[in-house]
C-alpha atoms as a PDB file:
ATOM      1  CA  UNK A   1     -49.725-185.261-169.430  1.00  0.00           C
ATOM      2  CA  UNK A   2     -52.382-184.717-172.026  1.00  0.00           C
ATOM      3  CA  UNK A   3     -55.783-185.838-170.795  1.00  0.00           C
ATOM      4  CA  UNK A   4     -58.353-187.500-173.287  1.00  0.00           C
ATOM      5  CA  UNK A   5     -61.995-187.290-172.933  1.00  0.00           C
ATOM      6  CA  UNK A   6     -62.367-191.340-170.776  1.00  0.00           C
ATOM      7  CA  UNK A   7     -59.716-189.698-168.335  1.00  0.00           C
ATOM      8  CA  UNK A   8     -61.186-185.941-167.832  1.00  0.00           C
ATOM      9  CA  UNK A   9     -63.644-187.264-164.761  1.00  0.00           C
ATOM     10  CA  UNK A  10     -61.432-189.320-162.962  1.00  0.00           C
ATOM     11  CA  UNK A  11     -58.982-186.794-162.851  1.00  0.00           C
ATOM     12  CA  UNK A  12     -61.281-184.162-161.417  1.00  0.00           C
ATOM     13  CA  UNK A  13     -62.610-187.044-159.220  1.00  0.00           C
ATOM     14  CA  UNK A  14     -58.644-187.308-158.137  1.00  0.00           C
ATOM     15  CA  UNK A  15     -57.584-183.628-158.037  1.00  0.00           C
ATOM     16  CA  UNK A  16     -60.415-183.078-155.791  1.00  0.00           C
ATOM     17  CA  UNK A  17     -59.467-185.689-153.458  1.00  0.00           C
ATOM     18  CA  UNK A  18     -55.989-184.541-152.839  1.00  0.00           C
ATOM     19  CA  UNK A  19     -57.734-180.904-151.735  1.00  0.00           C
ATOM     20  CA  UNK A  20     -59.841-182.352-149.518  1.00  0.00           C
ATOM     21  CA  UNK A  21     -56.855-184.946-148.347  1.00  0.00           C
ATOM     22  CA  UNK A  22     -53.681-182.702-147.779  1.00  0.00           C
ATOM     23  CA  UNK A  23     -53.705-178.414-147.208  1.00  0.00           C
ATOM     24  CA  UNK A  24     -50.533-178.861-148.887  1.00  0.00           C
ATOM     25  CA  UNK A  25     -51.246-179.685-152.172  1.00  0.00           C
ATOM     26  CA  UNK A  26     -50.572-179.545-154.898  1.00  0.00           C
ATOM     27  CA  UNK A  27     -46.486-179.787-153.635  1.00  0.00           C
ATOM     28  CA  UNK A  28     -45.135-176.564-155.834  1.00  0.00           C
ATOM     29  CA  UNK A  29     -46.966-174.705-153.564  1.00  0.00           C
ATOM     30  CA  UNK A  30     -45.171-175.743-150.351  1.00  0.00           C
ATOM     31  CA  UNK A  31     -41.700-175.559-152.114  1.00  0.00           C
ATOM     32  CA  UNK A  32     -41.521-171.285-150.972  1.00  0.00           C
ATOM     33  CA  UNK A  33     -43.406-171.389-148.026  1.00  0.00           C
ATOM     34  CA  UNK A  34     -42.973-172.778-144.665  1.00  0.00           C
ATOM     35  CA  UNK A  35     -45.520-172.223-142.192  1.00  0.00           C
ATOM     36  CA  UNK A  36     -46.840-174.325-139.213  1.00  0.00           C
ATOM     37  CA  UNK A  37     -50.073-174.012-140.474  1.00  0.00           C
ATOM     38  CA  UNK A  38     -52.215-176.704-142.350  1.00  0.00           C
ATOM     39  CA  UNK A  39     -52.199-174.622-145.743  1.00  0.00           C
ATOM     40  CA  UNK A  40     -49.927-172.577-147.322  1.00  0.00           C
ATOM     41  CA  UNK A  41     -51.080-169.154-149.433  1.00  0.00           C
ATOM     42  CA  UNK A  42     -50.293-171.160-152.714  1.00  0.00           C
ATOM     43  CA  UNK A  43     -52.803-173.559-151.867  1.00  0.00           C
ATOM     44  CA  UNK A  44     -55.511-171.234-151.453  1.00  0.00           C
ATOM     45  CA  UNK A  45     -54.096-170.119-155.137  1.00  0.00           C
ATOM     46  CA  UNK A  46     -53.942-172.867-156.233  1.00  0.00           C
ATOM     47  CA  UNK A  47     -57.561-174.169-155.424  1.00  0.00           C
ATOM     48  CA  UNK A  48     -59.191-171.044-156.266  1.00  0.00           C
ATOM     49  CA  UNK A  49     -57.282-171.790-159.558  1.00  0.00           C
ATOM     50  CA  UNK A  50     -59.068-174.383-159.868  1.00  0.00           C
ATOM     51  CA  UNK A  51     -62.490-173.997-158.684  1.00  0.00           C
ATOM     52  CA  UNK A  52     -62.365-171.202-161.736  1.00  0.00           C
ATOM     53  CA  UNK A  53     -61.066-173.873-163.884  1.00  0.00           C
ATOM     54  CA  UNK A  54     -64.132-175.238-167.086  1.00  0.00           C
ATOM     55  CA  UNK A  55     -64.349-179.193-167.169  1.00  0.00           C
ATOM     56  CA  UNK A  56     -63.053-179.057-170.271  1.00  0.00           C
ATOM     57  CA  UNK A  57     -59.788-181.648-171.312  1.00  0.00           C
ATOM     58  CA  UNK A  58     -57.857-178.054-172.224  1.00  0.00           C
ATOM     59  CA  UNK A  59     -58.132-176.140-169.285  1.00  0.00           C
ATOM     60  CA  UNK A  60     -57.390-179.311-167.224  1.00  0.00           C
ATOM     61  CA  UNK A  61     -54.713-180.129-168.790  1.00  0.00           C
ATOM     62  CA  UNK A  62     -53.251-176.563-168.190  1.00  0.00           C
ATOM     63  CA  UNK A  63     -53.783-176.286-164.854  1.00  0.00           C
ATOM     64  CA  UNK A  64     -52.482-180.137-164.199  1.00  0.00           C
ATOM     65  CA  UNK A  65     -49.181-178.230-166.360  1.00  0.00           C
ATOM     66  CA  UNK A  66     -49.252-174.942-164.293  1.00  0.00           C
ATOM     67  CA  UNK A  67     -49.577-176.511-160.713  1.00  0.00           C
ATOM     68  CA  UNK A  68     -48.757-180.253-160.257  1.00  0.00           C
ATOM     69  CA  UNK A  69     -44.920-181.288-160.004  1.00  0.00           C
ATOM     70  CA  UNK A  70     -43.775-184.508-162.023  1.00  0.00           C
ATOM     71  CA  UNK A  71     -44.638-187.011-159.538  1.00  0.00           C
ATOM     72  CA  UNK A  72     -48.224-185.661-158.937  1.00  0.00           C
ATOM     73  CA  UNK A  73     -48.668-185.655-162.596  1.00  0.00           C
ATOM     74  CA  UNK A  74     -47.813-189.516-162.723  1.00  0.00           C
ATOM     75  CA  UNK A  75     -49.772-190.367-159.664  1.00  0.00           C
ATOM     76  CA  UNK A  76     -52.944-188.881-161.659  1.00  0.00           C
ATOM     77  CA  UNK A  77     -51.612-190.212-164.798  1.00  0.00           C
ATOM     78  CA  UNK A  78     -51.535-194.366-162.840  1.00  0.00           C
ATOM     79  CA  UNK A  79     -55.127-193.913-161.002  1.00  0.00           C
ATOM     80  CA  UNK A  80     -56.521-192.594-164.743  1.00  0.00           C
ATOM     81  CA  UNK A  81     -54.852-195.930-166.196  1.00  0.00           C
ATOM     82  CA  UNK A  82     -56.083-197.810-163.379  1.00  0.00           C
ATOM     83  CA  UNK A  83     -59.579-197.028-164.439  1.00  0.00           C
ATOM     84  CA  UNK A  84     -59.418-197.299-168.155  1.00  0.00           C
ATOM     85  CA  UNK A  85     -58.205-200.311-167.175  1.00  0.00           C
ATOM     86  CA  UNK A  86     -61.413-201.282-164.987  1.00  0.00           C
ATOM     87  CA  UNK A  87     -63.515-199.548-167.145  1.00  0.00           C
ATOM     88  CA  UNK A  88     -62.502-201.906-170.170  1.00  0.00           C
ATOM     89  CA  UNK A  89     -62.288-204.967-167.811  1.00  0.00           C
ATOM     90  CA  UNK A  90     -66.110-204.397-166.956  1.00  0.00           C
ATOM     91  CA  UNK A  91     -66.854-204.281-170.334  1.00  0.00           C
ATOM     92  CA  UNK A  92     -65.438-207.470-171.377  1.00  0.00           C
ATOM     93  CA  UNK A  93     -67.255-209.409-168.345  1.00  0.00           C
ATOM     94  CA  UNK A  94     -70.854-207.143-169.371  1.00  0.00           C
ATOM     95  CA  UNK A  95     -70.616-209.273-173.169  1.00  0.00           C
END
């Protein structure tokens, strides 16, 4: 998925949700481990990963590439559609 500048906040906006939402994302990082607890070591990776990662649409995009699995990359890829989609919609009704 490359990322363009409209879609760079709402996927932070999203990524962060699913940390705060579910200790075992992103789901790469539950493929090795199985624990009873709510996180998993790769989590904590992965999240320190990307607190460290610049808002930038490059190192997003590489750490969407390095950690999310197909399906996570088209959930982010729908709810950034969803609000271009808004976004434009809201601009029509504005004129």
């Amino acid at each position: 998925m490359k990322l363009t500048n409209e879609d760079t906040q709402e996927a932070i906006r999203w990524i962060n949700e699913q940390f705060d939402r579910n200790g075992r994302f992103p789901v790469r990082c539950t493929l090795n481990e199985c624990t009873n607890y709510g996180i998993t070591l790769q989590h904590v990776k992965a999240y320190k990963d990307w607190s460290k990662t610049p808002s930038t649409n490059d190192a997003i995009n590489g750490w969407v590439s390095s950690w999310l699995s197909p399906d996570e990359v088209d959930q982010l890829r729908g709810r950034c559609q969803k609000t271009q989609t808004l976004v434009f919609h809201r601009t029509l009704i504005k004129r």
